[in-house]
Structures are given as structure tokens and as C-alpha cells.
C-alpha atoms as a PDB file:
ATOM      1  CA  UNK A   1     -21.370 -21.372   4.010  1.00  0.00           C
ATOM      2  CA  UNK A   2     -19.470 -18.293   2.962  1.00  0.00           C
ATOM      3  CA  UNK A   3     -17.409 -15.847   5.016  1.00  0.00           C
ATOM      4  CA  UNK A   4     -17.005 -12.364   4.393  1.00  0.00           C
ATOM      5  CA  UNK A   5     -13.090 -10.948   4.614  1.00  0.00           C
ATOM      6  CA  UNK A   6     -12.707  -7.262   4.227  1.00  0.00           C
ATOM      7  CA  UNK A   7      -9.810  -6.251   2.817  1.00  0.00           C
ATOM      8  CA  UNK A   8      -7.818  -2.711   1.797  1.00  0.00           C
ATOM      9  CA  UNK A   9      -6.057  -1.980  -1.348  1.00  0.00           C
ATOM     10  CA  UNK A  10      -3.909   0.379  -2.904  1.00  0.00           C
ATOM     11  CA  UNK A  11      -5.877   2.862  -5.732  1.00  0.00           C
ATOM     12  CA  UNK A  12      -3.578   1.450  -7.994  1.00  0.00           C
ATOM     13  CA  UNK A  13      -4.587  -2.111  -7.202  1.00  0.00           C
ATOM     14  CA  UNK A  14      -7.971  -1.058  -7.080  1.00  0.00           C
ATOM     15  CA  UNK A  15      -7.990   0.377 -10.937  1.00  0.00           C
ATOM     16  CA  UNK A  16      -6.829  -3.337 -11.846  1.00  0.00           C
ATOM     17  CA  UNK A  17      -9.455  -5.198 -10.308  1.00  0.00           C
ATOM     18  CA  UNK A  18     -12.387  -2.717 -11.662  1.00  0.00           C
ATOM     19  CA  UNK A  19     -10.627  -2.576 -14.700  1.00  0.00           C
ATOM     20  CA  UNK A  20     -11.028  -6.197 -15.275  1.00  0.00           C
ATOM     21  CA  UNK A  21     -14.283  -6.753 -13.929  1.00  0.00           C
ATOM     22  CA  UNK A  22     -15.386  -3.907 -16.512  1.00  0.00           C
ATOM     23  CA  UNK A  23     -13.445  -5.948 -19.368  1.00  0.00           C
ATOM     24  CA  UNK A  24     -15.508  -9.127 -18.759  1.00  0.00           C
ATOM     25  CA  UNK A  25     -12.843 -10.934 -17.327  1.00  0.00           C
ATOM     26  CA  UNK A  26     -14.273 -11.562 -13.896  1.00  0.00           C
ATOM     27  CA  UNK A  27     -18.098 -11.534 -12.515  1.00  0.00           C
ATOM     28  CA  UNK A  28     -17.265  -9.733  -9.662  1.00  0.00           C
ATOM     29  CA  UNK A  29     -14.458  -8.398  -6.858  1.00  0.00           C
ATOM     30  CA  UNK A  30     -14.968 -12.005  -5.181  1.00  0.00           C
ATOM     31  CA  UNK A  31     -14.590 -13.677  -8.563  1.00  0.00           C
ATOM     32  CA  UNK A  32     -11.412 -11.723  -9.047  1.00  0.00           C
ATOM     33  CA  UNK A  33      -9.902 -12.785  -5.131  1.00  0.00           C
ATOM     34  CA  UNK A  34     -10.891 -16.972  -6.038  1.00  0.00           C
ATOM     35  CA  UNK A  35      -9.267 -16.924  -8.761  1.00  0.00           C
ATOM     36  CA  UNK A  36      -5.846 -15.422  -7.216  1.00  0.00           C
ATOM     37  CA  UNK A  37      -6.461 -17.815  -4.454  1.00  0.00           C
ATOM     38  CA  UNK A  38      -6.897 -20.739  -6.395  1.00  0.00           C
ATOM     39  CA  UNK A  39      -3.644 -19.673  -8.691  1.00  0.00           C
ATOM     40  CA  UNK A  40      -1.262 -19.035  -5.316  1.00  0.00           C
ATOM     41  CA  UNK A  41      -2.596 -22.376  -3.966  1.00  0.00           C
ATOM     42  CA  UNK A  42      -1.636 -24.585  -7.170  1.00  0.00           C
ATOM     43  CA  UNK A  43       2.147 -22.529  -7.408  1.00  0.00           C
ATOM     44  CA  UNK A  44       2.456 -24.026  -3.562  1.00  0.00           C
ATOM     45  CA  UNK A  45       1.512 -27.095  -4.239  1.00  0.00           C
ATOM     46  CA  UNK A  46       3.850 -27.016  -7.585  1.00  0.00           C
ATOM     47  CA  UNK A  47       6.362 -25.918  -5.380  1.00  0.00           C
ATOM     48  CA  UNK A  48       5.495 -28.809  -2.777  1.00  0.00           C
ATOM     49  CA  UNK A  49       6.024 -31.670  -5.720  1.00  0.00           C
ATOM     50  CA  UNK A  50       9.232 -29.879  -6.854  1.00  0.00           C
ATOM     51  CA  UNK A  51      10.709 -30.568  -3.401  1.00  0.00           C
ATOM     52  CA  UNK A  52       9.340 -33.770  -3.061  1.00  0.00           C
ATOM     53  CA  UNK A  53      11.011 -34.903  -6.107  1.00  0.00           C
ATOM     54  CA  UNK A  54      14.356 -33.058  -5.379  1.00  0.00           C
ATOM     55  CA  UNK A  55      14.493 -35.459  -2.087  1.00  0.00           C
ATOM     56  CA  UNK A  56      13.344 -38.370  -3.996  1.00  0.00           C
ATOM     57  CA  UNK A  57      16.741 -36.931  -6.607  1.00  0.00           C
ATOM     58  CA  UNK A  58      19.002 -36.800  -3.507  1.00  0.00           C
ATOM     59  CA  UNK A  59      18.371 -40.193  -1.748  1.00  0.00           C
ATOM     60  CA  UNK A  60      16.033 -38.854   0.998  1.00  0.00           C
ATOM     61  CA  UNK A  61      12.674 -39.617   0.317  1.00  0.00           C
ATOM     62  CA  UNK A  62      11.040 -42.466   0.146  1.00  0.00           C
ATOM     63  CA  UNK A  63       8.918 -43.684  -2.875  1.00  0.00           C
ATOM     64  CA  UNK A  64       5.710 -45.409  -2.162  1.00  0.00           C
ATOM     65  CA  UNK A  65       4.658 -48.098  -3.996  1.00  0.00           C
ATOM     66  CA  UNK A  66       1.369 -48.996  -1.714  1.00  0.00           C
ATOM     67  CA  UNK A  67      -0.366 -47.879   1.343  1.00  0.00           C
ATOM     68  CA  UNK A  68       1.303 -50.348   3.336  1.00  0.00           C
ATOM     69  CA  UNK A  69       4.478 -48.612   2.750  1.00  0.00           C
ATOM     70  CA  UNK A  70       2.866 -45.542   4.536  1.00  0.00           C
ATOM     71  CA  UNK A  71       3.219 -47.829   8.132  1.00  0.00           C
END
């Protein structure tokens, strides 16, 4: 199931969605908004891993080497 979120844009920001929707790049306006999702979500989760491995670096993590180390 989908869910519709309304949401309100500069014109500026407007012209660049339109713009590349016109160019071929995208299908559509919700095209356009999944793909920025989908791009923020992966640079959190790259920053996620980046501080997971700075702990691992620093002695505070803890490196798992099976699922019983997770008790």
C-alpha cells in the first residue's frame, strides 16, 4: 500500500524536478522523491558503518564472530 505525502517547494526547486522529469531522467515527481530517499538512506547507513568501524579502531566495539556472541 502506498501513502500520499504532500509536500511544498521552492520555484527554484520546482524548475529542477520538472526539468529532469522533461530530460528523461525520472518517470515522474514520485520517481524523482524515491530516488532522493533511497540516496539519503544509503549516505546514513554509510555513515552508520563508518562509526561502527571507528569504535571497532578505538577499542570499543565489539567484533562478532557468531550469533552467539550477540548474548
Amino acid at each position: 500500500m502506498r501513502n500520499i505525502i504532500n509536500i511544498s517547494l521552492p520555484p527554484k526547486m520546482v524548475e529542477e524536478v520538472e526539468k529532469n522529469i522533461k530530460k528523461g531522467r525520472f518517470a515522474s515527481k514520485s520517481e524523482f522523491f524515491r530516488m532522493l530517499i533511497r540516496l539519503w538512506t544509503e549516505g546514513k547507513l554509510a555513515e552508520e558503518l563508518e562509526e561502527s568501524r571507528l569504535e571497532l579502531k578505538q577499542g570499543k566495539g565489539k567484533l562478532l564472530r557468531s550469533l552467539k556472541d550477540l548474548r
